[in-house]
PDB file of N, CA and C in Angstrom:
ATOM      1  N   UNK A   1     -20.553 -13.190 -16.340  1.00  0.00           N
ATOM      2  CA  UNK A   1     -19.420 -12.432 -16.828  1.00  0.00           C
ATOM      3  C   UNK A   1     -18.151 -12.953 -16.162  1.00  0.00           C
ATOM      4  N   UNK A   2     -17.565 -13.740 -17.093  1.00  0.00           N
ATOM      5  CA  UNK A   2     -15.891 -13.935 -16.194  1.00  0.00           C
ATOM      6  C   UNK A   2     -14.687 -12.947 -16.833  1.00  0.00           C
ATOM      7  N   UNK A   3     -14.129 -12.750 -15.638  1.00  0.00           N
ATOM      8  CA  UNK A   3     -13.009 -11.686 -15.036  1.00  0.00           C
ATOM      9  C   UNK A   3     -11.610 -12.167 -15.802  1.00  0.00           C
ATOM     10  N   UNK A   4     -10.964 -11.719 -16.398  1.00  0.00           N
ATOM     11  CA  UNK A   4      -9.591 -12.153 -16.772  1.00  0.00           C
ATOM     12  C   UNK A   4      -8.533 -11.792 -15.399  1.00  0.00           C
ATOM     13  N   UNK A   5      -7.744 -12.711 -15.371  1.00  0.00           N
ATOM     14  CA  UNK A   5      -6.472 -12.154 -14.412  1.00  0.00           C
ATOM     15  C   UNK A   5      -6.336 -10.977 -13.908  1.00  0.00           C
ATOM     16  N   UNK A   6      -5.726  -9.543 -15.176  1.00  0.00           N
ATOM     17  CA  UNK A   6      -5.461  -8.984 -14.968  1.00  0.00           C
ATOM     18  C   UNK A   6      -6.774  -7.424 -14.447  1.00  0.00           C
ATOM     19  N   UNK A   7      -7.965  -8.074 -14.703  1.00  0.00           N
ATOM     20  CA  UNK A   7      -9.012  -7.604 -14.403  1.00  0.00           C
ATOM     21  C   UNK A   7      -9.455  -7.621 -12.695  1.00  0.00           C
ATOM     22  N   UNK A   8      -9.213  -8.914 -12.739  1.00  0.00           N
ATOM     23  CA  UNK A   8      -8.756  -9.218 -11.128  1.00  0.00           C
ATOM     24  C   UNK A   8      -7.928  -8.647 -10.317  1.00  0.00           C
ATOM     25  N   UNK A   9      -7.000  -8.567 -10.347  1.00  0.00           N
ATOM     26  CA  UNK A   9      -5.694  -7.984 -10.092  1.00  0.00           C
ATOM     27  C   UNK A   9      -6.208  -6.267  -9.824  1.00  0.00           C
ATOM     28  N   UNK A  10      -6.994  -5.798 -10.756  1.00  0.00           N
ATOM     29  CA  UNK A  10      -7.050  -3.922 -11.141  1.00  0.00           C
ATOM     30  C   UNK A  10      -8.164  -3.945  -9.906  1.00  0.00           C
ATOM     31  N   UNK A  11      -9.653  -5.068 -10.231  1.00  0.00           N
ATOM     32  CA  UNK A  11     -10.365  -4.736  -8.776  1.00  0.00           C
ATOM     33  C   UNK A  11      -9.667  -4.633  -7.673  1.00  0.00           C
ATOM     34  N   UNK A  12      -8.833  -5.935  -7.774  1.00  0.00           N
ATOM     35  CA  UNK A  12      -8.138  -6.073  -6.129  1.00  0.00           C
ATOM     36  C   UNK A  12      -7.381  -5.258  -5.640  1.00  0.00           C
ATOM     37  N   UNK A  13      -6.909  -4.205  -6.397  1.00  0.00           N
ATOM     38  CA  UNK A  13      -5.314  -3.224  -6.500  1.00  0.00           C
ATOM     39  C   UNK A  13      -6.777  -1.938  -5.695  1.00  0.00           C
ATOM     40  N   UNK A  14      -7.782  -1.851  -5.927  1.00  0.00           N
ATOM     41  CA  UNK A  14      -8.410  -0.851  -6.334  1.00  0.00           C
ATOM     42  C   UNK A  14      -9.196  -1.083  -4.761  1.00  0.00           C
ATOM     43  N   UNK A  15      -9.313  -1.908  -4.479  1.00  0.00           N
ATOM     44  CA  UNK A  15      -9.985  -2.738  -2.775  1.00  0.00           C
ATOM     45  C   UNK A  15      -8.534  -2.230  -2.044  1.00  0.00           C
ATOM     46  N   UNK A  16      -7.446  -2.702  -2.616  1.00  0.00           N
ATOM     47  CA  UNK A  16      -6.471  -2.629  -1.275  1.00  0.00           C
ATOM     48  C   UNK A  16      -5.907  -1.188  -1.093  1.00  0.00           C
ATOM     49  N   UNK A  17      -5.948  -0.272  -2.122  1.00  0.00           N
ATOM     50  CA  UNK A  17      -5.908   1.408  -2.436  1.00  0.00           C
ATOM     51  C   UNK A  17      -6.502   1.828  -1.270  1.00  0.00           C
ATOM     52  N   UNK A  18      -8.081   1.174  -1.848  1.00  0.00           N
ATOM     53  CA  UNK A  18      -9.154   1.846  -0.503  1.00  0.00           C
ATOM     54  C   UNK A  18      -8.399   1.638   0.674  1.00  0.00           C
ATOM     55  N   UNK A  19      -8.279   0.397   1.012  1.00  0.00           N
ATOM     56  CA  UNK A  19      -8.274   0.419   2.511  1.00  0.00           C
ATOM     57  C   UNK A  19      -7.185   0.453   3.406  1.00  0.00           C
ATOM     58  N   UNK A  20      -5.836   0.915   1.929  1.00  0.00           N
ATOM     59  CA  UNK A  20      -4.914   1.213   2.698  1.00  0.00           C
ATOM     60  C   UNK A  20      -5.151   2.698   2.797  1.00  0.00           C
ATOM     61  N   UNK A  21      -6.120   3.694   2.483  1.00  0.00           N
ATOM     62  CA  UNK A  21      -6.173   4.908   2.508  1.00  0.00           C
ATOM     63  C   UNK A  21      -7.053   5.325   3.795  1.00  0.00           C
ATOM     64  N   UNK A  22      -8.000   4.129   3.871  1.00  0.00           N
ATOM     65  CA  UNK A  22      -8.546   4.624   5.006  1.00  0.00           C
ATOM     66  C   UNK A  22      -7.926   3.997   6.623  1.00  0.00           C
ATOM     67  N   UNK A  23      -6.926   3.263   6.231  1.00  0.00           N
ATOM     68  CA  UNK A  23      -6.250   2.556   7.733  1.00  0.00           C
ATOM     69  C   UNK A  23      -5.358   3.922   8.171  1.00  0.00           C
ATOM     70  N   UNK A  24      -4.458   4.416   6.800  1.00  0.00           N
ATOM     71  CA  UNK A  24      -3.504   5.792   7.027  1.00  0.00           C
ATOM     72  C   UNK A  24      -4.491   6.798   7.701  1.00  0.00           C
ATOM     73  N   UNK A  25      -5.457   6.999   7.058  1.00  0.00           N
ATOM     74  CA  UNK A  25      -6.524   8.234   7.455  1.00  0.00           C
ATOM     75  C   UNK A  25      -6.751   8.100   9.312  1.00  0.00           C
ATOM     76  N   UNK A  26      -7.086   6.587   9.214  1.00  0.00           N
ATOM     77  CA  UNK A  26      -7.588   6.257  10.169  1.00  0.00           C
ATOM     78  C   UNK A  26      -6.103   6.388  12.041  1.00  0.00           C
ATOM     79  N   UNK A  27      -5.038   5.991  11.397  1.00  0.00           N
ATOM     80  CA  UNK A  27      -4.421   6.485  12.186  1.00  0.00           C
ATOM     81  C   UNK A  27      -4.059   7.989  11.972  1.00  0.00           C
ATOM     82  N   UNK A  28      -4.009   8.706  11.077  1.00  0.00           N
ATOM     83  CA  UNK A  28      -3.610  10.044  10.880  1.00  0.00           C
ATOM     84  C   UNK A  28      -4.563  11.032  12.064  1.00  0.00           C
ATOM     85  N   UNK A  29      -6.144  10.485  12.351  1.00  0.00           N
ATOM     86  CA  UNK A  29      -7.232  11.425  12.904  1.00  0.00           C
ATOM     87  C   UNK A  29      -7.044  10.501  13.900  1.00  0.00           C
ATOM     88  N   UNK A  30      -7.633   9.290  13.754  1.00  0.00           N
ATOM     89  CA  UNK A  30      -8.426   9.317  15.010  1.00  0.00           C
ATOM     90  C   UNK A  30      -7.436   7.953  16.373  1.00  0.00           C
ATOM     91  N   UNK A  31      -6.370   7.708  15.582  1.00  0.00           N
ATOM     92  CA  UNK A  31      -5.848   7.144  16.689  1.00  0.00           C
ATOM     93  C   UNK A  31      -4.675   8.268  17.377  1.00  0.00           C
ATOM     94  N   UNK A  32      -4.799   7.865  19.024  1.00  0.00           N
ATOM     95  CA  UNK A  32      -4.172   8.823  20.127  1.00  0.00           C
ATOM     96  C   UNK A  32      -2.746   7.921  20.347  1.00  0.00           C
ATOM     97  N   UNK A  33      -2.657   6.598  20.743  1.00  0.00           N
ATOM     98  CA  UNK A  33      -1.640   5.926  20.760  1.00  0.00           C
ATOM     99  C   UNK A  33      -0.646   5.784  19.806  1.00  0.00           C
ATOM    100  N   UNK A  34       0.955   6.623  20.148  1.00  0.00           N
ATOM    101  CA  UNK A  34       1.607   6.314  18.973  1.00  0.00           C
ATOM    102  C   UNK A  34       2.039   5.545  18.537  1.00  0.00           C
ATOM    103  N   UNK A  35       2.116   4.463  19.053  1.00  0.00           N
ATOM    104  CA  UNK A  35       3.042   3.367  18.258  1.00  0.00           C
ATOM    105  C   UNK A  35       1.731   2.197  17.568  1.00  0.00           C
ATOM    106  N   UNK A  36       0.489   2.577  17.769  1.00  0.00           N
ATOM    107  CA  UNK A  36      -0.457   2.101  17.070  1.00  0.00           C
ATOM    108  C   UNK A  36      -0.740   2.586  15.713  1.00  0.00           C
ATOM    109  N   UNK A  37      -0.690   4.750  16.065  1.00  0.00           N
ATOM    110  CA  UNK A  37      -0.798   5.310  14.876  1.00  0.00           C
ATOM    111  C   UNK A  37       0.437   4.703  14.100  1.00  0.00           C
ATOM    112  N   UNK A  38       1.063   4.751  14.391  1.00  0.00           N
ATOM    113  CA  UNK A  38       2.458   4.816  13.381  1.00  0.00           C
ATOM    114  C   UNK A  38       2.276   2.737  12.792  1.00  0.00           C
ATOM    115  N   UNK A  39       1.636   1.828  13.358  1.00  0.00           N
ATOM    116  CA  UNK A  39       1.368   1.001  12.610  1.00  0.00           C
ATOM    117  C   UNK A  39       0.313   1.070  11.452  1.00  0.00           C
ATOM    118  N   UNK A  40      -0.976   1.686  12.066  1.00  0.00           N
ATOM    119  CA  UNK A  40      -1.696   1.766  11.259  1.00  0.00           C
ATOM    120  C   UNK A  40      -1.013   2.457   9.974  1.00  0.00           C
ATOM    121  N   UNK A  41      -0.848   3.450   9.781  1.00  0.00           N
ATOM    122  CA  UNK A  41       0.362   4.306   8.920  1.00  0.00           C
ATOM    123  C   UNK A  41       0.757   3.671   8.260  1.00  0.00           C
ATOM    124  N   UNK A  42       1.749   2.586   8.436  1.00  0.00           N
ATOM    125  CA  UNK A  42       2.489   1.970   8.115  1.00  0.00           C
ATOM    126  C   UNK A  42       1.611   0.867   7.206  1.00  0.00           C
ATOM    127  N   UNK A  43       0.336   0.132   7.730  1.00  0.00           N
ATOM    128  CA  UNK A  43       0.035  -0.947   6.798  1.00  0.00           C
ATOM    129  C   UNK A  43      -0.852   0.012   5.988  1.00  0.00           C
ATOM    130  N   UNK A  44      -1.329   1.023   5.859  1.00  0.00           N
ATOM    131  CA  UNK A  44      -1.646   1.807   5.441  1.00  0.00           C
ATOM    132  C   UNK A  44      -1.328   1.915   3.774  1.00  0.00           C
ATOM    133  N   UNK A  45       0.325   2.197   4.189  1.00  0.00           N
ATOM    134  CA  UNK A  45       1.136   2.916   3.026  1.00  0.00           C
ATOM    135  C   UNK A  45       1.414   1.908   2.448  1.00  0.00           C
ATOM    136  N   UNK A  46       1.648   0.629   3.034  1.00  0.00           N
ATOM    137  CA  UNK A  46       1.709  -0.844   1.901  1.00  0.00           C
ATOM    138  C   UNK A  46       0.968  -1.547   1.118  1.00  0.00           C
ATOM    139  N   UNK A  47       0.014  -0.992   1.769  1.00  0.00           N
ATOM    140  CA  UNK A  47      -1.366  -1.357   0.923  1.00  0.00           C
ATOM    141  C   UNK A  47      -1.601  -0.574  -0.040  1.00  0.00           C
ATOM    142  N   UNK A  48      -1.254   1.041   0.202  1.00  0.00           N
ATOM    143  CA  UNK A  48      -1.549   1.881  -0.769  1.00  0.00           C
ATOM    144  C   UNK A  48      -0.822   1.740  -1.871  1.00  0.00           C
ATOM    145  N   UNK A  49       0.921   1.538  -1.765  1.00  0.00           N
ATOM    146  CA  UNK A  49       1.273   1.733  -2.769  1.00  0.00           C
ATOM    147  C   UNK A  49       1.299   0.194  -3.480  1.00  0.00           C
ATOM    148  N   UNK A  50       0.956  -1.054  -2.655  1.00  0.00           N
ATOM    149  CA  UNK A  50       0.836  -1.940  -3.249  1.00  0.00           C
ATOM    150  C   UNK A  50       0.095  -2.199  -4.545  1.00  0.00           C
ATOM    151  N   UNK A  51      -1.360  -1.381  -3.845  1.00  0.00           N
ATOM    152  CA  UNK A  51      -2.148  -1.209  -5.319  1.00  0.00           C
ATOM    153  C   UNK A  51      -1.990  -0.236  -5.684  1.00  0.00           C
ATOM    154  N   UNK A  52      -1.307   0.763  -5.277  1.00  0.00           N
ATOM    155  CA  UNK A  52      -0.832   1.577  -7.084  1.00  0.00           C
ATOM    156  C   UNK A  52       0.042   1.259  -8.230  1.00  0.00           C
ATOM    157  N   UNK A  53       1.333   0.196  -7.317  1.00  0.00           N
ATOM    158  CA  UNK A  53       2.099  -1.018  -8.114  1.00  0.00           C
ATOM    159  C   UNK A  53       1.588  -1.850  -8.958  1.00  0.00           C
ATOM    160  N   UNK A  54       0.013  -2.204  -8.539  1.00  0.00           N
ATOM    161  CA  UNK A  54      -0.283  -3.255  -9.072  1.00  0.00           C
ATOM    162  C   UNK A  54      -0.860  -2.692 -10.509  1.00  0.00           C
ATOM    163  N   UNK A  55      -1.517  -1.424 -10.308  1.00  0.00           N
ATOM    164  CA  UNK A  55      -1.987  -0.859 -11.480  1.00  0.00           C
ATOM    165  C   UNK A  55      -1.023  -0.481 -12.291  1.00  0.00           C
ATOM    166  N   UNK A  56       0.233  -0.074 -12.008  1.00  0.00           N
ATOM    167  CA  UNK A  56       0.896   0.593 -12.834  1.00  0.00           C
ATOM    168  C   UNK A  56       1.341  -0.556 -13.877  1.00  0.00           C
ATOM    169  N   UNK A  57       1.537  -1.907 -13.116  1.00  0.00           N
ATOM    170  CA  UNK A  57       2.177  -2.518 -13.793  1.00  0.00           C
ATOM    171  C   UNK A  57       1.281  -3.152 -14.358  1.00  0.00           C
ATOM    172  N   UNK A  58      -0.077  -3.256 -14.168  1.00  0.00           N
ATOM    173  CA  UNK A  58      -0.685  -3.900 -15.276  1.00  0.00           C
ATOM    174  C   UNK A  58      -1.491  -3.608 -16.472  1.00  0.00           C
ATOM    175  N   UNK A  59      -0.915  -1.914 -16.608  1.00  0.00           N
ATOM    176  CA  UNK A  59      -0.903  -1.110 -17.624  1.00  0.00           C
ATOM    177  C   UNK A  59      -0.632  -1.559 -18.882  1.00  0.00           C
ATOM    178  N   UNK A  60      -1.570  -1.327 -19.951  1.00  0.00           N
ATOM    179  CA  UNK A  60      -1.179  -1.453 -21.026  1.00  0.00           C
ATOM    180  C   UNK A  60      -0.493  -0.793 -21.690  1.00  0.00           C
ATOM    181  N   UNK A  61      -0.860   0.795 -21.617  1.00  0.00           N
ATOM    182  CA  UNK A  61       0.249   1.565 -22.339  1.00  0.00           C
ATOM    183  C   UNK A  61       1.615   1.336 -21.972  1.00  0.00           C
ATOM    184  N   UNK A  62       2.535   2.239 -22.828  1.00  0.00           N
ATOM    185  CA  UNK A  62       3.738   2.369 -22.213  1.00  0.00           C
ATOM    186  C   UNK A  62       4.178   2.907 -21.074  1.00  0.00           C
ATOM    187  N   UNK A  63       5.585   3.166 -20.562  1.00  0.00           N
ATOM    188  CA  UNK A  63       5.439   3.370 -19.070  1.00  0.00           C
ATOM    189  C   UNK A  63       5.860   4.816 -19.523  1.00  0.00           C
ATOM    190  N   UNK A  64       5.255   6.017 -18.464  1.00  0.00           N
ATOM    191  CA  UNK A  64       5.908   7.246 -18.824  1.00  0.00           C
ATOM    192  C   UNK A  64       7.058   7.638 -17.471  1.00  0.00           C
ATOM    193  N   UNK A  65       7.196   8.731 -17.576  1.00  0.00           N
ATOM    194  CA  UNK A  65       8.063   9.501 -16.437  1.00  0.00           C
ATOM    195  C   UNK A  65       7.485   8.932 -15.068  1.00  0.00           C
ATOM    196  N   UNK A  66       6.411   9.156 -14.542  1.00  0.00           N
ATOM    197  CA  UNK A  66       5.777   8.980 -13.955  1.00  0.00           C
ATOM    198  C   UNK A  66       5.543   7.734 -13.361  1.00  0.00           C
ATOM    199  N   UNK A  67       5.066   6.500 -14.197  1.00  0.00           N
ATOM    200  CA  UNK A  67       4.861   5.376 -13.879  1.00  0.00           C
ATOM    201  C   UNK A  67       6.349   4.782 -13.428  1.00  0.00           C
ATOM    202  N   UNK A  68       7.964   5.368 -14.184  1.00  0.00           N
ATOM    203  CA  UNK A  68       8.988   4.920 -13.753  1.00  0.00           C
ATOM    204  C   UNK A  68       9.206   5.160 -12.394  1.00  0.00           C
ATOM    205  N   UNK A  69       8.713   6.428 -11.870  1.00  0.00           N
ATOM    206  CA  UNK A  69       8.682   7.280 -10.895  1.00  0.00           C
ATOM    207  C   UNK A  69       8.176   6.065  -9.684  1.00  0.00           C
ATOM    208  N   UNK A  70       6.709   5.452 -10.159  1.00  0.00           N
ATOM    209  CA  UNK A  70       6.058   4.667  -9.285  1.00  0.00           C
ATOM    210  C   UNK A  70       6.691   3.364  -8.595  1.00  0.00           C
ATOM    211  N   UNK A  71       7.682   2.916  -9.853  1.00  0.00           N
ATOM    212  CA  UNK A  71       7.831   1.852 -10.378  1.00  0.00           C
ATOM    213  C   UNK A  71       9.282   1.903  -9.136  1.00  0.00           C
ATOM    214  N   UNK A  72      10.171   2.593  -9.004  1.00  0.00           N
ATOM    215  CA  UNK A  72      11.012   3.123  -8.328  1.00  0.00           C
ATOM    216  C   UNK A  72      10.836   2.549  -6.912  1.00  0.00           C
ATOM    217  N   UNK A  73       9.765   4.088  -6.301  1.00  0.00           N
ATOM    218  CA  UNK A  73       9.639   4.713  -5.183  1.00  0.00           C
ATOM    219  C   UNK A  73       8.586   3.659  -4.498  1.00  0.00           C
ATOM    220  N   UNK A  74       7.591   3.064  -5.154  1.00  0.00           N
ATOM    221  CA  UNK A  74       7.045   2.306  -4.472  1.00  0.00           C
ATOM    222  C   UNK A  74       7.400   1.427  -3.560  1.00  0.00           C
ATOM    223  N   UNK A  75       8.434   0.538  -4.495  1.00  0.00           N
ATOM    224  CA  UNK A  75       8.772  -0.752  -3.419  1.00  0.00           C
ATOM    225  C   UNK A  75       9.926   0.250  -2.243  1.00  0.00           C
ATOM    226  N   UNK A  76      10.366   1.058  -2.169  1.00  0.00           N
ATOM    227  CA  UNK A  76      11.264   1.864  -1.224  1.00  0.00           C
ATOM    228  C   UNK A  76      10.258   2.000   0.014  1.00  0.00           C
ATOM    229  N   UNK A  77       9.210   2.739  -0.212  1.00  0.00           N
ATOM    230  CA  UNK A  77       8.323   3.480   1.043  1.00  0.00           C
ATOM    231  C   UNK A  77       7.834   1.866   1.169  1.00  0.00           C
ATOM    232  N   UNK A  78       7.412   0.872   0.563  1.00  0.00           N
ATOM    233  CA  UNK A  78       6.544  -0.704   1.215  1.00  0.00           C
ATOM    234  C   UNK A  78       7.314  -1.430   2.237  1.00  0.00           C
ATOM    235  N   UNK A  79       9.140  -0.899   1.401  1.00  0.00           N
ATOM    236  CA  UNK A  79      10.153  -1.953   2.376  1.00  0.00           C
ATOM    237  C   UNK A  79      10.499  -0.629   4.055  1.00  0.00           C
ATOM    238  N   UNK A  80      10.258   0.223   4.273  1.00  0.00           N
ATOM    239  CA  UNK A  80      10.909   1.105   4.853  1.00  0.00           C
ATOM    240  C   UNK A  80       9.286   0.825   6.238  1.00  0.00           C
ATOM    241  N   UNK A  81       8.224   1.101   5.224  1.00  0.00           N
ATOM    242  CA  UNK A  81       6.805   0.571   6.587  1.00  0.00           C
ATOM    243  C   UNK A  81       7.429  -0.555   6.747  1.00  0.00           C
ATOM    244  N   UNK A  82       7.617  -1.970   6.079  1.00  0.00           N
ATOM    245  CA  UNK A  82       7.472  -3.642   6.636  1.00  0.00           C
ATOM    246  C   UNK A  82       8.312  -3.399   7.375  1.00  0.00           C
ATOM    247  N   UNK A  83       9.325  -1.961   7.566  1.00  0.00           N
ATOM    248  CA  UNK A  83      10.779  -2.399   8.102  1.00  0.00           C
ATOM    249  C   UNK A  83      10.354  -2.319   9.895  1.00  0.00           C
ATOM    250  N   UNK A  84       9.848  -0.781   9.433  1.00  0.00           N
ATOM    251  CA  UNK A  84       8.952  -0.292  10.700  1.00  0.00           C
ATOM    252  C   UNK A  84       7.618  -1.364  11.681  1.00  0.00           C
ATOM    253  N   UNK A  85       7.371  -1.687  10.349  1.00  0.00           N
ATOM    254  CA  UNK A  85       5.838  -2.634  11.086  1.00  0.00           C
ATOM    255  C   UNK A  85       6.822  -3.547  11.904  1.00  0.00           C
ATOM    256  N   UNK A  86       8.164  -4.481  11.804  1.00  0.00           N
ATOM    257  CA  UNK A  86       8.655  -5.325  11.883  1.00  0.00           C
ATOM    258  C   UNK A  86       9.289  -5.263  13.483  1.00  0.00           C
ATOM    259  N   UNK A  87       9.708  -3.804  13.735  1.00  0.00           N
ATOM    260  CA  UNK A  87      10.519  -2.814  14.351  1.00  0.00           C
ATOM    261  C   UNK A  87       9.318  -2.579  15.749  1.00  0.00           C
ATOM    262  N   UNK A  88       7.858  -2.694  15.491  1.00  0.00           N
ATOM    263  CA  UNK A  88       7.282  -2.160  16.407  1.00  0.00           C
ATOM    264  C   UNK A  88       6.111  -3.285  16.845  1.00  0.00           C
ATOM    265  N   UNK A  89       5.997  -4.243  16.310  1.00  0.00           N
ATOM    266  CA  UNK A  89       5.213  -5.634  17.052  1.00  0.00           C
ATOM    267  C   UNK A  89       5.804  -5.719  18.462  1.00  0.00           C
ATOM    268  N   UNK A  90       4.321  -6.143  18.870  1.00  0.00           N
ATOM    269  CA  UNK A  90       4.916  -6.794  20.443  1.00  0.00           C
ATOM    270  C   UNK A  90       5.523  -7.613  20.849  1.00  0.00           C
ATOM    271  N   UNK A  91       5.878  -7.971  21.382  1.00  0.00           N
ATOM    272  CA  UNK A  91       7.253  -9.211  22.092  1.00  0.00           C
ATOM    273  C   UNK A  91       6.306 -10.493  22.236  1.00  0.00           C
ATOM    274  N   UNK A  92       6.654 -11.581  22.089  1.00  0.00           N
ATOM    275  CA  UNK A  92       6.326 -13.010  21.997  1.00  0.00           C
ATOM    276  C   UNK A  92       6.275 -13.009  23.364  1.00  0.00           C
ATOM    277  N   UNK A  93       5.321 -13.343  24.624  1.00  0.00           N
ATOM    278  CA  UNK A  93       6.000 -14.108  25.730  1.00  0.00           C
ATOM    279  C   UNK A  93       6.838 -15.482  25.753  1.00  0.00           C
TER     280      UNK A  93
END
């Protein structure tokens, strides 16, 4: 069975959903260190909304209220974590 592009794309959107849900989860419970939680968080939410971006846009229907909604707000919260992730790496010796 071969995969078209955009078939590709919906698994992969659907892999990086997961595991940006469980990195957020994962700092939300069980990490104690904050500036770790607040990374995890952070690649978390880029991943998440990365693949909800990816689905929205490789929608066939038309776009509704909603998907504009996605279409918006997504890249806002991806650039605001990279800004943060960027903001809280460790120093080079």
């Amino acid at each position: 069975m071969m995969l078209a592009a955009p078939e590709i794309a919906v698994l992969g959107s659907w892999a990086a959903t997961g595991l940006g849900l469980g990195l957020w989860m994962w700092g939300w419970v069980a990490e104690r260190h904050p500036i770790r939680k607040q990374r995890l968080q952070d690649s978390g939410i880029v991943l998440l909304f990365a693949g909800i971006l990816t689905r929205v846009v490789t929608k066939d229907q038309a776009f509704g209220v909603w998907d504009w909604f996605l279409l918006f707000v997504s890249p806002l919260f991806m650039a605001a974590a990279l800004w943060r992730l960027t903001r809280t790496e460790t120093p080079k010796p």
